[in-house]
Protein backbone atom coordinates (compact mmCIF):
# COMPACT_ATOMS: atom_id res chain seq x y z
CA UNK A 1 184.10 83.03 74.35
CA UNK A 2 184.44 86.49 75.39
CA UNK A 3 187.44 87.55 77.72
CA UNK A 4 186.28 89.66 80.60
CA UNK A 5 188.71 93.22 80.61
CA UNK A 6 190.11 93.67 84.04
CA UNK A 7 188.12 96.91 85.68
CA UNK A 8 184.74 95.27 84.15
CA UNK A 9 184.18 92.51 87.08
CA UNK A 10 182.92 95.68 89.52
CA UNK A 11 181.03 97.39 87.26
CA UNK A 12 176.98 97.73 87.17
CA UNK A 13 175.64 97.70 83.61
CA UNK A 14 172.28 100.41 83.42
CA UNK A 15 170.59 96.98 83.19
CA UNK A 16 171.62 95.75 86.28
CA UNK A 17 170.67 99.20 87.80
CA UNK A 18 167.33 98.92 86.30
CA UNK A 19 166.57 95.17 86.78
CA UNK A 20 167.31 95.83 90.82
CA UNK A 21 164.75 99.04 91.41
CA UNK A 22 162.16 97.25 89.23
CA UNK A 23 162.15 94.09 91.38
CA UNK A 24 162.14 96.61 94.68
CA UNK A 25 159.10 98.39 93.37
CA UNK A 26 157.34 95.58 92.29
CA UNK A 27 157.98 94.07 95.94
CA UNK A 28 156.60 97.63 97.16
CA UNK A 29 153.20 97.14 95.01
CA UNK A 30 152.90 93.65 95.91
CA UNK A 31 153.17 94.82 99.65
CA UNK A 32 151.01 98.13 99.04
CA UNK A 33 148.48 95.84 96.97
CA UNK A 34 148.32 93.49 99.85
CA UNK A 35 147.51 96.14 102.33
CA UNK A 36 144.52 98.11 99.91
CA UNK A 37 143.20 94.26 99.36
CA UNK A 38 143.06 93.82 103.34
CA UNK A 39 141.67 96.97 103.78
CA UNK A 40 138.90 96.42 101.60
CA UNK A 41 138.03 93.11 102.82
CA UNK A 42 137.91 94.44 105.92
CA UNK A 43 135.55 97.20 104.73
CA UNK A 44 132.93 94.49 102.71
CA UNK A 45 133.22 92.37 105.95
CA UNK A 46 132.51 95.56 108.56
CA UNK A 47 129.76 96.77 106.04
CA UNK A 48 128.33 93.27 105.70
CA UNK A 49 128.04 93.32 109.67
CA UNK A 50 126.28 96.28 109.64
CA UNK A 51 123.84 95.31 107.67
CA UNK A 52 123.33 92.54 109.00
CA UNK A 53 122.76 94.41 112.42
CA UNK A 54 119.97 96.72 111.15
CA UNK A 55 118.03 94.00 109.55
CA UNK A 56 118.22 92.32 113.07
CA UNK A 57 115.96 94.64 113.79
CA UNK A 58 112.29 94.63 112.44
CA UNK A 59 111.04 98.43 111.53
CA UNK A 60 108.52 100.16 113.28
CA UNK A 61 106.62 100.44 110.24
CA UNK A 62 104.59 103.48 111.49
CA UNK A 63 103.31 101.51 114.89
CA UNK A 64 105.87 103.27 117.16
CA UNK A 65 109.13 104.57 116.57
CA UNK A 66 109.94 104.39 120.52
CA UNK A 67 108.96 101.31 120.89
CA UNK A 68 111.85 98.21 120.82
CA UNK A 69 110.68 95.40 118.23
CA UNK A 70 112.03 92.11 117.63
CA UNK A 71 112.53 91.34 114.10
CA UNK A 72 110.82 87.80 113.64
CA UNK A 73 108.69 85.42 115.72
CA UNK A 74 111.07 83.61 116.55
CA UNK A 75 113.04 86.07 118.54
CA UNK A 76 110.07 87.51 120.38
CA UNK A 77 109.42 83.72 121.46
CA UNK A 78 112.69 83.58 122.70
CA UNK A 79 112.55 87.48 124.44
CA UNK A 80 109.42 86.53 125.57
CA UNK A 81 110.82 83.52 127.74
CA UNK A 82 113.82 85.63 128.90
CA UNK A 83 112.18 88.76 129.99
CA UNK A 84 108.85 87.20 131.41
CA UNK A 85 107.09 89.70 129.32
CA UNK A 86 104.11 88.85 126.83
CA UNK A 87 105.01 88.82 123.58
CA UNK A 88 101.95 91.18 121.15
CA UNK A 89 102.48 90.23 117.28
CA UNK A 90 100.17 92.49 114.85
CA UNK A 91 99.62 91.27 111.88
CA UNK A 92 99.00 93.98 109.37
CA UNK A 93 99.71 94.72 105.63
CA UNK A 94 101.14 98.10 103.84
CA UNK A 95 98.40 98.26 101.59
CA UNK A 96 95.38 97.29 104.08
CA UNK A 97 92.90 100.43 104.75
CA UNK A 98 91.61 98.78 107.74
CA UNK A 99 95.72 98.15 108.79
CA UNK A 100 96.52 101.58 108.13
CA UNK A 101 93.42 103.22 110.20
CA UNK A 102 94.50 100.92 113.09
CA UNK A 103 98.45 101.66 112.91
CA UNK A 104 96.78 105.59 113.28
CA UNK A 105 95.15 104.84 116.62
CA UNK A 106 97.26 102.80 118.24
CA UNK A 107 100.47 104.88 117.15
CA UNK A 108 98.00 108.57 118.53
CA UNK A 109 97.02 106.67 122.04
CA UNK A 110 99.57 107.37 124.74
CA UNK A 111 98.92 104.79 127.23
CA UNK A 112 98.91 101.89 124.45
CA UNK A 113 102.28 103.14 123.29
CA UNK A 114 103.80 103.56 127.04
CA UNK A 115 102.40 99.67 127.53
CA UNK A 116 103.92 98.47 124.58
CA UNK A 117 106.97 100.27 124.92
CA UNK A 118 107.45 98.52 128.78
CA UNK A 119 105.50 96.07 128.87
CA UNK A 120 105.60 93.82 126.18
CA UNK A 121 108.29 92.07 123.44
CA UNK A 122 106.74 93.39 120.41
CA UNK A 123 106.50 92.21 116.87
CA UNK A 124 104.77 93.99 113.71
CA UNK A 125 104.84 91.42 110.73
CA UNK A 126 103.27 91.96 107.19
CA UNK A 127 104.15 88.15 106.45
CA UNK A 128 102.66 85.50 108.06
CA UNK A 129 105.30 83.45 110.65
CA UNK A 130 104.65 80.25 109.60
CA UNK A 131 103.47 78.79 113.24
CA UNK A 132 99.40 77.46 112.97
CA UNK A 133 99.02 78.94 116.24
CA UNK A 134 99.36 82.42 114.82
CA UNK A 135 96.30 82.32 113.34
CA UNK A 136 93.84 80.22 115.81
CA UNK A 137 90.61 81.32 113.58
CA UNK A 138 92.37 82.28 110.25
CA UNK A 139 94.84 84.36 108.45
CA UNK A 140 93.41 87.37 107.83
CA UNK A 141 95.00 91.08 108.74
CA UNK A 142 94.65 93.24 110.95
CA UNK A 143 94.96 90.52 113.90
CA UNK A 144 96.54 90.98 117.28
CA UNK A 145 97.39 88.47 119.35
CA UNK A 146 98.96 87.90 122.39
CA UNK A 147 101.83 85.23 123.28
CA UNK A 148 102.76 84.27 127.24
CA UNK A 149 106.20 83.11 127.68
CA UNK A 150 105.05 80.13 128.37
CA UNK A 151 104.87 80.30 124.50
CA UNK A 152 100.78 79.91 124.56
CA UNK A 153 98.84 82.32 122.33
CA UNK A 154 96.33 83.69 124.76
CA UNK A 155 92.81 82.64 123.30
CA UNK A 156 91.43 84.40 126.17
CA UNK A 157 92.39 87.80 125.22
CA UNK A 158 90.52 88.91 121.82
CA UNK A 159 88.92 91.45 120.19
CA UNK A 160 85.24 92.34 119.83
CA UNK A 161 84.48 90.11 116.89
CA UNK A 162 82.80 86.94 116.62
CA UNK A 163 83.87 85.84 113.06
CA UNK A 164 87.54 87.28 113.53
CA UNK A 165 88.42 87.16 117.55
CA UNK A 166 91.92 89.00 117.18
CA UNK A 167 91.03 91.80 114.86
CA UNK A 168 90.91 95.61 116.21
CA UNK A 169 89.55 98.31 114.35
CA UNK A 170 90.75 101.81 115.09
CA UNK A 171 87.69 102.29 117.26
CA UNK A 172 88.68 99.59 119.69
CA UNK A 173 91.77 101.24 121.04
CA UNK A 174 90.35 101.46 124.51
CA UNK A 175 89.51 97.36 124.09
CA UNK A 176 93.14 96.76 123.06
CA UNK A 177 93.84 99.04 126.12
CA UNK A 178 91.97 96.80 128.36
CA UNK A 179 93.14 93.62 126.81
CA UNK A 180 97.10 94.69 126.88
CA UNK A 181 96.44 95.09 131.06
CA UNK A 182 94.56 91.75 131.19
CA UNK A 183 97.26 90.39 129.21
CA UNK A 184 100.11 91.76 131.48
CA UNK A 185 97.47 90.66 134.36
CA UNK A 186 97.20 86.94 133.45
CA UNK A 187 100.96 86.71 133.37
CA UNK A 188 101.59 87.50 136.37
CA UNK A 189 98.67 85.57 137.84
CA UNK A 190 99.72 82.28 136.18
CA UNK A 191 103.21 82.63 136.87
């Protein structure tokens, strides 16, 4: 057993100098790590909201960039009822000639944006919704069609076509003209 000298009981070793600061600034980068791991989940969890928030919203897609649109069917269904205002879904692909030449005209005639832009809960979709009632006479693109919010698809407002009743082709914008009034018209007739 070692004796311990008199003077020795007060006195710090450099180990127990050491031992102390170490356990301090290990407590300090426990605390800092805490803080830089908070801050970062905070960052993936405000960046996941953000993204989150623009695909809420469906793109333009080239028919409008001043025109509000829904991002899904659903939503315009439910904007539809709220607002009292007709819901217009086109149905369109990318890589569709006859799509693309009709995105042109509607997107160059004023009074077709203006109407769209007040007038109507829009929705451009390049995949099909799901509901039957989307496509009364077949799935085939491009097809507009017109939902009142009492949730019917209007089967009284199509295009020029026998075969396909909701397609438009560029030419027609002054017939989709016509038929965006009626539709507007009929609403506020039946309601």
């Amino acid at each position: 057993m070692t004796k311990k000298r008199r003077g020795q009981v007060g006195r710090l070793s450099a180990d127990t100098l050491v031992a102390p600061r170490c356990q301090v600034l290990r407590k300090g980068q426990e605390v800092m790590l805490r803080w830089i791991l908070l801050a970062l989940l905070f960052g993936v969890c405000a960046s996941g909201s953000d993204q989150k928030k623009k695909k809420e919203k469906s793109p333009p897609r080239g028919w409008g960039n001043s025109i509000s649109w829904v991002a899904n069917y659903e939503e315009g269904l439910a904007k539809a009822v709220s607002s009292k205002k007709p819901l217009m879904v086109i149905h369109h692909l990318e890589d569709c000639p006859h799509s693309q030449a009709l995105k042109k005209a509607f997107v160059a005639d004023k009074s077709i944006q203006k109407m769209a832009r007040e007038d109507f809960i829009m929705l451009n979709v390049v995949k099909e919704t799901g509901d039957p009632n989307m496509a009364p006479d077949g799935f085939y693109v491009p097809r507009i069609l017109f939902v009142d919010p009492s949730l019917s698809v209007r089967n009284d407002v199509t295009g020029r076509f026998s075969n396909n009743l909701y397609t438009y082709e560029k030419g027609d914008m002054e017939l989709l003209a016509e038929n965006m009034k009626k539709a507007k018209l009929l609403l506020h007739d039946e309601l």
